[in-house]
Protein backbone atom coordinates (compact mmCIF):
# COMPACT_ATOMS: atom_id res chain seq x y z
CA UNK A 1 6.62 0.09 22.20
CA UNK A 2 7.57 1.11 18.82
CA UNK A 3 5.07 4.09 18.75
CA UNK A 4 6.27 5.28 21.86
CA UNK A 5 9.77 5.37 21.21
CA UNK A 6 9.29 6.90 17.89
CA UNK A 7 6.89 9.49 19.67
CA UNK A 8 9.91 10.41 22.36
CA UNK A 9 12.18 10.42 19.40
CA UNK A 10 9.78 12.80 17.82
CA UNK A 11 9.71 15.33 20.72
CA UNK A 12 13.45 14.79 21.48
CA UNK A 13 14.50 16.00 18.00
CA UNK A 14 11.64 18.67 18.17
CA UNK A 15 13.45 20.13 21.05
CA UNK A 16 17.16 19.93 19.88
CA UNK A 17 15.97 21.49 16.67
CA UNK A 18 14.43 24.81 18.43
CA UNK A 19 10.39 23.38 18.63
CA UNK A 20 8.20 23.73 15.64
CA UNK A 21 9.01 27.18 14.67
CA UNK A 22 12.82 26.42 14.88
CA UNK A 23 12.08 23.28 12.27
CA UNK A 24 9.89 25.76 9.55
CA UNK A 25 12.53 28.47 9.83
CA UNK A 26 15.93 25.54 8.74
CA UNK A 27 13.75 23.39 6.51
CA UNK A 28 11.05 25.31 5.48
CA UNK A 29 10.85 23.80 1.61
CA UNK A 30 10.40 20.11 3.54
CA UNK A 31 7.59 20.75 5.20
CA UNK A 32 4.91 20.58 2.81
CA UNK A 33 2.66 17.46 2.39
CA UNK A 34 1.59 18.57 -0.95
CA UNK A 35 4.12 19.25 -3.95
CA UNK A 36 2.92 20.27 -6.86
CA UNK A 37 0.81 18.23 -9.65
CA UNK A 38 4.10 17.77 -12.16
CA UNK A 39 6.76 17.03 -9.05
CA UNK A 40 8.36 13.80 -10.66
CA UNK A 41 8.53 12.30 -7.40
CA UNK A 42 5.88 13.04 -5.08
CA UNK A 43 3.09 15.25 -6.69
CA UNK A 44 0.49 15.26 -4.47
CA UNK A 45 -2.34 14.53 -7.28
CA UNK A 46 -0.39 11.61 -8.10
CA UNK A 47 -0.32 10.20 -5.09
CA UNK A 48 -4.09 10.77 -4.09
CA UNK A 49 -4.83 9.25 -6.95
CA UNK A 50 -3.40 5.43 -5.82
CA UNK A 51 -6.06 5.67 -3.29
CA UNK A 52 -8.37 5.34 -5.93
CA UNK A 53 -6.95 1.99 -6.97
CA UNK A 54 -3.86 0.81 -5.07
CA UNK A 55 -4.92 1.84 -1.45
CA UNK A 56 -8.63 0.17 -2.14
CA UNK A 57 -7.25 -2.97 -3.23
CA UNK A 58 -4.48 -3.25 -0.74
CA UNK A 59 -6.82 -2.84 2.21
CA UNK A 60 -10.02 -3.87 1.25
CA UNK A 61 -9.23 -6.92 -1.14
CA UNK A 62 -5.18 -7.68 -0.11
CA UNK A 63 -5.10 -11.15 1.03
CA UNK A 64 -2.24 -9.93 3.53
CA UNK A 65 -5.24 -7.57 5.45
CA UNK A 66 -8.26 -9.75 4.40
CA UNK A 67 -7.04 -12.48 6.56
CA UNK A 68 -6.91 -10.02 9.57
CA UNK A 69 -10.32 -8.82 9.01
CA UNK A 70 -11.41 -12.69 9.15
CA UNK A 71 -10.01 -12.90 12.07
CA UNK A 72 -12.47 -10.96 14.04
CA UNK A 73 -15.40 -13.00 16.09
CA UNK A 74 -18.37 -10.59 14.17
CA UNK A 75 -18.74 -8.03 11.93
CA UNK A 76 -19.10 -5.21 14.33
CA UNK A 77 -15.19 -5.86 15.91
CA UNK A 78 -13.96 -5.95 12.53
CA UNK A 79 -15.14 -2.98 11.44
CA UNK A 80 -13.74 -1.04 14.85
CA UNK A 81 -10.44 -3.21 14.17
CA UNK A 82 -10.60 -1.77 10.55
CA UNK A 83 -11.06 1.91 11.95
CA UNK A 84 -8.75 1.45 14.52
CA UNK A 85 -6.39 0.66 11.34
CA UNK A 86 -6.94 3.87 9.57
CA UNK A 87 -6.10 6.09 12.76
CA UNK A 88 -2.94 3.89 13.78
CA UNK A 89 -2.06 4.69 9.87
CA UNK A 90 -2.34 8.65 10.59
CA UNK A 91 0.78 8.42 12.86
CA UNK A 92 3.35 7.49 10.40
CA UNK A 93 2.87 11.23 9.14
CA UNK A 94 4.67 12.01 13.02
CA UNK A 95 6.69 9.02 13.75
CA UNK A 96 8.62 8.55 10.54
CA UNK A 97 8.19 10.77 7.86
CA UNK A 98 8.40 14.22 10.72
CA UNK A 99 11.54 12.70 12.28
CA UNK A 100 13.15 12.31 8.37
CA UNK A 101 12.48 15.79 8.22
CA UNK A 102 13.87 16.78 11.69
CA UNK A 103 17.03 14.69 10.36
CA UNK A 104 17.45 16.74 7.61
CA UNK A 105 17.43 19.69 9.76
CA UNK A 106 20.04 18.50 12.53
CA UNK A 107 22.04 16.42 10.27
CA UNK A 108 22.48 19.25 6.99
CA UNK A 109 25.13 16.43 5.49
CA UNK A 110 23.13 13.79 5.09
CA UNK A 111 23.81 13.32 1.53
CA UNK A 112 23.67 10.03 -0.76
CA UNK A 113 24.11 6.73 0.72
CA UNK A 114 24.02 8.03 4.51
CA UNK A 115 20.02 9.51 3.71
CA UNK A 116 18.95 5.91 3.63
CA UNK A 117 20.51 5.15 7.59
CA UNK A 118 18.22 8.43 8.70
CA UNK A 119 16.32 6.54 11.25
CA UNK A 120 19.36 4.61 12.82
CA UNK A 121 21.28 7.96 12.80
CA UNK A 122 18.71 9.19 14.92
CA UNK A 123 18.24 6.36 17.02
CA UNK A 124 21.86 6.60 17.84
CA UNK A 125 21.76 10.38 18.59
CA UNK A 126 18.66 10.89 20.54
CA UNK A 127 17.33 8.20 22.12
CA UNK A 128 19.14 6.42 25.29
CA UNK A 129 20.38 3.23 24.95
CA UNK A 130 17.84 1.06 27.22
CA UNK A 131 14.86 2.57 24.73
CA UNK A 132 17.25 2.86 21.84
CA UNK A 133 17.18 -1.12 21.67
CA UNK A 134 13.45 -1.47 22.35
CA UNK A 135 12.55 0.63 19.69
CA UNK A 136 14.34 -1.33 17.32
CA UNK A 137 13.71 -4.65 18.46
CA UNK A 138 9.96 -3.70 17.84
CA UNK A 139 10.50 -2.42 14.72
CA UNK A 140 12.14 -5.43 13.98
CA UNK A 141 9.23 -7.73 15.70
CA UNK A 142 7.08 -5.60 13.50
CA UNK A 143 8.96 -6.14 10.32
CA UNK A 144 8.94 -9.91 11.24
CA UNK A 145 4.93 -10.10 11.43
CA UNK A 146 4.35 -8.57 8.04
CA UNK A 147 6.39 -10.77 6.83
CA UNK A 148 5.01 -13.85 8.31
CA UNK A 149 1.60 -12.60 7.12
CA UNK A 150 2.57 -11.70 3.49
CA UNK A 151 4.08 -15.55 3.45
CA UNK A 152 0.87 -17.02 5.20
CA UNK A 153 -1.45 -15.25 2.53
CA UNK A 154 0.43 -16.38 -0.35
CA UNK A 155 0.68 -20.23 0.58
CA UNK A 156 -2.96 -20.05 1.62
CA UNK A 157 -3.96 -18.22 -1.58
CA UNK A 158 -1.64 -20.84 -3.68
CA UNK A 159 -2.45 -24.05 -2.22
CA UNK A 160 -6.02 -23.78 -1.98
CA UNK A 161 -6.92 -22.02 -4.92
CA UNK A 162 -4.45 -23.43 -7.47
CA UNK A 163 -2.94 -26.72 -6.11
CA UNK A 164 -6.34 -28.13 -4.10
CA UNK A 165 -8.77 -27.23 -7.33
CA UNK A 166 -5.90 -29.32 -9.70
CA UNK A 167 -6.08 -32.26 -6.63
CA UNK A 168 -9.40 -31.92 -4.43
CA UNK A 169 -8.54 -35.40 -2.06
CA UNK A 170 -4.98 -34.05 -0.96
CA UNK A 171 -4.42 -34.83 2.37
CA UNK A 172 -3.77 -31.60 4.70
CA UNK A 173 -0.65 -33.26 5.13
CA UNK A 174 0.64 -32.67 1.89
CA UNK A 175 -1.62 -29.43 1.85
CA UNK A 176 1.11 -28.11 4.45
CA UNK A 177 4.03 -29.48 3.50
CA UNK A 178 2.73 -28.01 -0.24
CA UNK A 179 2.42 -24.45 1.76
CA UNK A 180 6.03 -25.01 3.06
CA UNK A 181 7.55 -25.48 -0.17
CA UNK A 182 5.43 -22.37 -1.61
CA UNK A 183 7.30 -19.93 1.55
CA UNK A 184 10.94 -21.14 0.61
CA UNK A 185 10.35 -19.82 -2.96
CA UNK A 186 8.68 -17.51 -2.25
CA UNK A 187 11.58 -15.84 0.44
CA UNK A 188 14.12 -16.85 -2.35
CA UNK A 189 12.03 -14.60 -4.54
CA UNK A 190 12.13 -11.98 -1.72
CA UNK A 191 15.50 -12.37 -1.13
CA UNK A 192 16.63 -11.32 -4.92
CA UNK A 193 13.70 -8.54 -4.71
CA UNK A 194 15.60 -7.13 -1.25
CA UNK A 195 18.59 -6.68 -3.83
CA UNK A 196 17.47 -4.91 -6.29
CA UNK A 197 15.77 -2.89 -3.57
CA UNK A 198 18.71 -1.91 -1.99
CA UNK A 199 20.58 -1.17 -5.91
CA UNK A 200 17.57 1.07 -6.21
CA UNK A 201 18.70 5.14 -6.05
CA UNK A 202 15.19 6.08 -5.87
CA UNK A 203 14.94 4.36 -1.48
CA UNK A 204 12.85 1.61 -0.14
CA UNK A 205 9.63 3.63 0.64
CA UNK A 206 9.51 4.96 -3.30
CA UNK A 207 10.39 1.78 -4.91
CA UNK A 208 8.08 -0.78 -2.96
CA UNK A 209 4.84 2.12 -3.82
CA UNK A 210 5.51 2.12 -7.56
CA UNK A 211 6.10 -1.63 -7.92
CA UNK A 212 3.59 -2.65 -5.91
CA UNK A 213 1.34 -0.17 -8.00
CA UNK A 214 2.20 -1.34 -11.21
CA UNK A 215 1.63 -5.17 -9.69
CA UNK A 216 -2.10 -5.06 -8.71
CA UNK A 217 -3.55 -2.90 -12.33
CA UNK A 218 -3.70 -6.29 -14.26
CA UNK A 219 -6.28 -7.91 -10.82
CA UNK A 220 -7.67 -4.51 -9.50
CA UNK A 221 -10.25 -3.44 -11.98
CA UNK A 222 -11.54 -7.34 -12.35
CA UNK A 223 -11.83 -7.86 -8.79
CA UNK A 224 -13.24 -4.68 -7.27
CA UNK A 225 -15.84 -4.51 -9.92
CA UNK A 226 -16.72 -7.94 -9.85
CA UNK A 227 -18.07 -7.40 -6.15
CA UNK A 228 -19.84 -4.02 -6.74
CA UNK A 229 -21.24 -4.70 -10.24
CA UNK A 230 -23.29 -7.93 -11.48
CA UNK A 231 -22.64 -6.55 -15.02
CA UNK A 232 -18.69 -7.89 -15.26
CA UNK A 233 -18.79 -11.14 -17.04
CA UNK A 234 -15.67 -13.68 -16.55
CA UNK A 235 -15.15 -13.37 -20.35
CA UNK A 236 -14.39 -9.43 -19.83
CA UNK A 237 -12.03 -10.15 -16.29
CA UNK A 238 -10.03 -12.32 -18.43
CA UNK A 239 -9.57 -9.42 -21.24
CA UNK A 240 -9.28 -7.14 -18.26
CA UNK A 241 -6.44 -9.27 -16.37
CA UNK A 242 -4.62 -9.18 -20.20
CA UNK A 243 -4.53 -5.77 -20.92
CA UNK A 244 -2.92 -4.46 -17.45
CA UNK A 245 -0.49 -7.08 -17.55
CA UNK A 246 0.37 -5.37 -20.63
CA UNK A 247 0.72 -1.85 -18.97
CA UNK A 248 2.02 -3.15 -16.10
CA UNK A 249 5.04 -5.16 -18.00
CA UNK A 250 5.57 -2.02 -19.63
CA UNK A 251 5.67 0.01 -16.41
CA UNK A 252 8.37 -2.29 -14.93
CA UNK A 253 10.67 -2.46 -17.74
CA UNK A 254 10.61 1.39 -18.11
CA UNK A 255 11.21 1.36 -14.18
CA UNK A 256 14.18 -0.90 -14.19
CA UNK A 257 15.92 0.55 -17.19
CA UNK A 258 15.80 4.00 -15.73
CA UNK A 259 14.88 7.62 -16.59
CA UNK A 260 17.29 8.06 -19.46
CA UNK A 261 16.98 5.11 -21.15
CA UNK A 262 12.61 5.03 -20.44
CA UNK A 263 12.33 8.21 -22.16
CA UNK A 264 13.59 6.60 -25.25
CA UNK A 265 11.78 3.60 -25.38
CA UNK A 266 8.87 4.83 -23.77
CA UNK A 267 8.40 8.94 -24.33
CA UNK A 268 4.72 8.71 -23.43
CA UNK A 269 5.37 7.73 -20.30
CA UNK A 270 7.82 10.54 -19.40
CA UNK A 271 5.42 13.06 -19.89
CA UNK A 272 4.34 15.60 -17.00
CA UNK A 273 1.14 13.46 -16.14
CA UNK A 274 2.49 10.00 -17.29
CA UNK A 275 5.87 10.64 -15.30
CA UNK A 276 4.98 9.52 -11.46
CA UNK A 277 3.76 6.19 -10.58
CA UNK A 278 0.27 7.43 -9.69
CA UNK A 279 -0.75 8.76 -12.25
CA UNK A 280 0.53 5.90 -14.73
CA UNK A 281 -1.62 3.65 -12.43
CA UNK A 282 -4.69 6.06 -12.88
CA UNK A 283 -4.57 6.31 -16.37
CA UNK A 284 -4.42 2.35 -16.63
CA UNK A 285 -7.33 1.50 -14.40
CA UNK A 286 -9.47 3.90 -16.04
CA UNK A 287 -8.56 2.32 -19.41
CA UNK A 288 -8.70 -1.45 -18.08
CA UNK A 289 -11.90 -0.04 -16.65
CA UNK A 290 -13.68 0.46 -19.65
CA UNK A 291 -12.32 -2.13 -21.51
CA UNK A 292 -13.86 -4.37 -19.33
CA UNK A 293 -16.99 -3.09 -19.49
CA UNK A 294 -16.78 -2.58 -23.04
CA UNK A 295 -16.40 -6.19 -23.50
CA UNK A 296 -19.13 -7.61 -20.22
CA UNK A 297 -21.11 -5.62 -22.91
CA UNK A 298 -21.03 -8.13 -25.38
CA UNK A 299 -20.33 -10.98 -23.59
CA UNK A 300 -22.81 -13.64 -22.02
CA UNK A 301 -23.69 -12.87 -18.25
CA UNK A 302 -23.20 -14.84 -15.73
CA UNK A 303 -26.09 -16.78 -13.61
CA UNK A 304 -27.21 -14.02 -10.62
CA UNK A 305 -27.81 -16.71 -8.53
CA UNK A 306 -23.96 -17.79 -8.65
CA UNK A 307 -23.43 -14.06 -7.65
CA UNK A 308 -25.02 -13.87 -4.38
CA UNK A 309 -22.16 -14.69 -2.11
CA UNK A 310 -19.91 -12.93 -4.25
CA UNK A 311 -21.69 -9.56 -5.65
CA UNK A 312 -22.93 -6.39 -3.77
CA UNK A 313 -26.77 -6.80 -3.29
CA UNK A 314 -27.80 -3.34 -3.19
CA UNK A 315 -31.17 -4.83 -2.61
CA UNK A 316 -30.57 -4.91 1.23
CA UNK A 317 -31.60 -2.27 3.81
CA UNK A 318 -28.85 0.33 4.88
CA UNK A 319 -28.60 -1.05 8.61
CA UNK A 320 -29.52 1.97 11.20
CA UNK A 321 -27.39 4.35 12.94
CA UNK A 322 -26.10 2.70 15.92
CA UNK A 323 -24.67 5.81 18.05
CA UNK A 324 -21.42 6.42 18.76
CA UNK A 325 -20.38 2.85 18.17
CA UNK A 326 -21.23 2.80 14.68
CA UNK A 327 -18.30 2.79 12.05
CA UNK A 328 -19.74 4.80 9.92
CA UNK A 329 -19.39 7.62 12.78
CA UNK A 330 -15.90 6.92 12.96
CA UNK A 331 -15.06 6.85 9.85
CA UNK A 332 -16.84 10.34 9.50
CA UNK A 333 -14.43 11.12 12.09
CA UNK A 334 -11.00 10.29 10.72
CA UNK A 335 -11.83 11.38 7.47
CA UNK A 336 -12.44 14.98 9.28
CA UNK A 337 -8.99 14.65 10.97
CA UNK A 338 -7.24 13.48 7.82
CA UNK A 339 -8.55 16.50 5.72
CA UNK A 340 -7.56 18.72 8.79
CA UNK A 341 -4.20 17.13 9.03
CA UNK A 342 -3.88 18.01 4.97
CA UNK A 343 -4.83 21.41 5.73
CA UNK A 344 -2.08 21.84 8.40
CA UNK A 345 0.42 20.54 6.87
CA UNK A 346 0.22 21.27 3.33
């Protein structure tokens, strides 16, 4: 429902506007994907480069996604549902970030506070009321599920892997009531996050990227190369886990104590290439990175045999091309559209 009332929404405002030609000739500057590599907000090299850390751990090691991949009966449905993932996540580019940009171009005034009520303000304006109220009771049912799941992962994550290991005969009882107590702190937590979220000049979208950047460099580098590489000892992903809590303590101060006072405190981080959140984040990994190899290096290994379950065997066979229902088809596929959609758009 959502996508299809965002998609009328989409066509709507394409039409009041004067079509696609009509939205290049008022907003021209807006409609390019890719700003330049020292933009201070959204340079395009910065951003590509949280794929390299933040979007691989947030949807190939995230609890939050994990769990839905678990969900599926066999391997072969989860790796459609997985595909099926990265083309629902091509829309956004049409349903939400277009429309901001068709706002901008029926709504010249927008300035300030008002920016951040784009989407209602069109809501209001072009769609009728009947749709008007699906729309946003499925963005709201949608808001509501990613929560739950965000709240389900972290209970799961901190009852059985922190409070179970401490006391292995707890009854499931107590497990759950344990998980309970977990989700009210954890939505007071959320609650005082929401604030500062909303105090934030910089919007929603911006602010919950860099954070959530800065969050996962101390766990990233540890994790990911803990599966593909039997050379990481546990010595080394403790050093590792160390060090980017280090950067990324440093990252969040400078974030919360703003531009002015950051450059003082912190000049190398204010830098063209330091600046953006991406790029701080690349930087970081690639240091973490090689600290922890540095130190697996001369640091006892760990038994291969208690890596089998967890580690990459690159032993096995590559499994054979399957036709048209093999992932690795599809993903061939949406990695063609994606680059396509870059070209069109940039």
């Amino acid at each position: 429902i959502m996508i299809v009332g965002t998609t009328i929404m989409l066509f709507i405002g394409l039409d009041k506007v004067g079509g696609w030609s009509g939205l290049m000739e008022k907003v021209p500057d807006a409609m390019h994907i890719a700003a330049p590599y020292d933009d201070p907000v959204y340079p395009f090299w910065g951003i590509l480069a949280t794929a390299f850390y933040a979007g691989i751990f947030y949807w190939g090691i995230d609890q939050v996604n994990v769990q839905r991949v678990l969900a599926a009966p066999n391997l072969k449905q989860a790796r459609w549902g997985a595909m099926f993932a990265v083309l629902l996540k091509l829309l956004p580019v049409f349903i939400f970030a277009l429309p901001g940009v068709i706002a901008f171009a029926l709504y010249p005034g927008l300035e300030g506070e008002e920016t951040k009520q784009t989407f209602i303000v069109l809501l209001n304006n072009l769609l009728p009321s009947g749709l008007r109220g699906l729309v946003l009771a499925s963005l709201l049912a949608a808001l509501i599920t990613s929560l739950i799941a965000v709240l389900n992962s972290v209970s799961t994550l901190v009852v059985r892997d922190f409070v179970v290991k401490a006391k292995p005969h707890m009854k499931e009882t107590r497990q759950v009531l344990a998980g309970r107590a977990v989700i009210l702190i954890v939505t007071l937590f959320g609650i005082g996050a929401a604030y500062l979220v909303y105090k934030n000049e910089e919007g929603l979208y911006k602010y919950l990227q860099t954070i959530t950047a800065y969050l996962i460099l101390p766990v990233f580098p540890a994790i990911f190369f803990g599966i593909v590489s039997k050379k990481v000892t546990l010595k080394a992903a403790i050093v590792s886990v160390v060090v980017g809590l280090v950067f990324a303590t440093i990252f969040v101060i400078d974030q919360f104590i703003g531009a002015e006072a950051g450059e003082k405190v912190f000049p190398f981080l204010h830098y063209k290439l330091t600046l953006n959140f991406g790029y701080r984040g690349l930087w970081a990994t690639i240091l973490i990175t090689v600290i922890l190899f540095a130190v697996s290096a001369f640091t006892p290994k760990t038994d291969p045999g208690k890596l089998e379950l967890t580690t990459i065997n690159y032993s096995d066979r590559i499994a054979k091309f399957s036709g048209l229902s093999d992932w690795r088809l599809h993903l061939l596929i949406l990695s063609i559209i994606t680059i396509l959609l870059y070209i069109w758009l940039r």
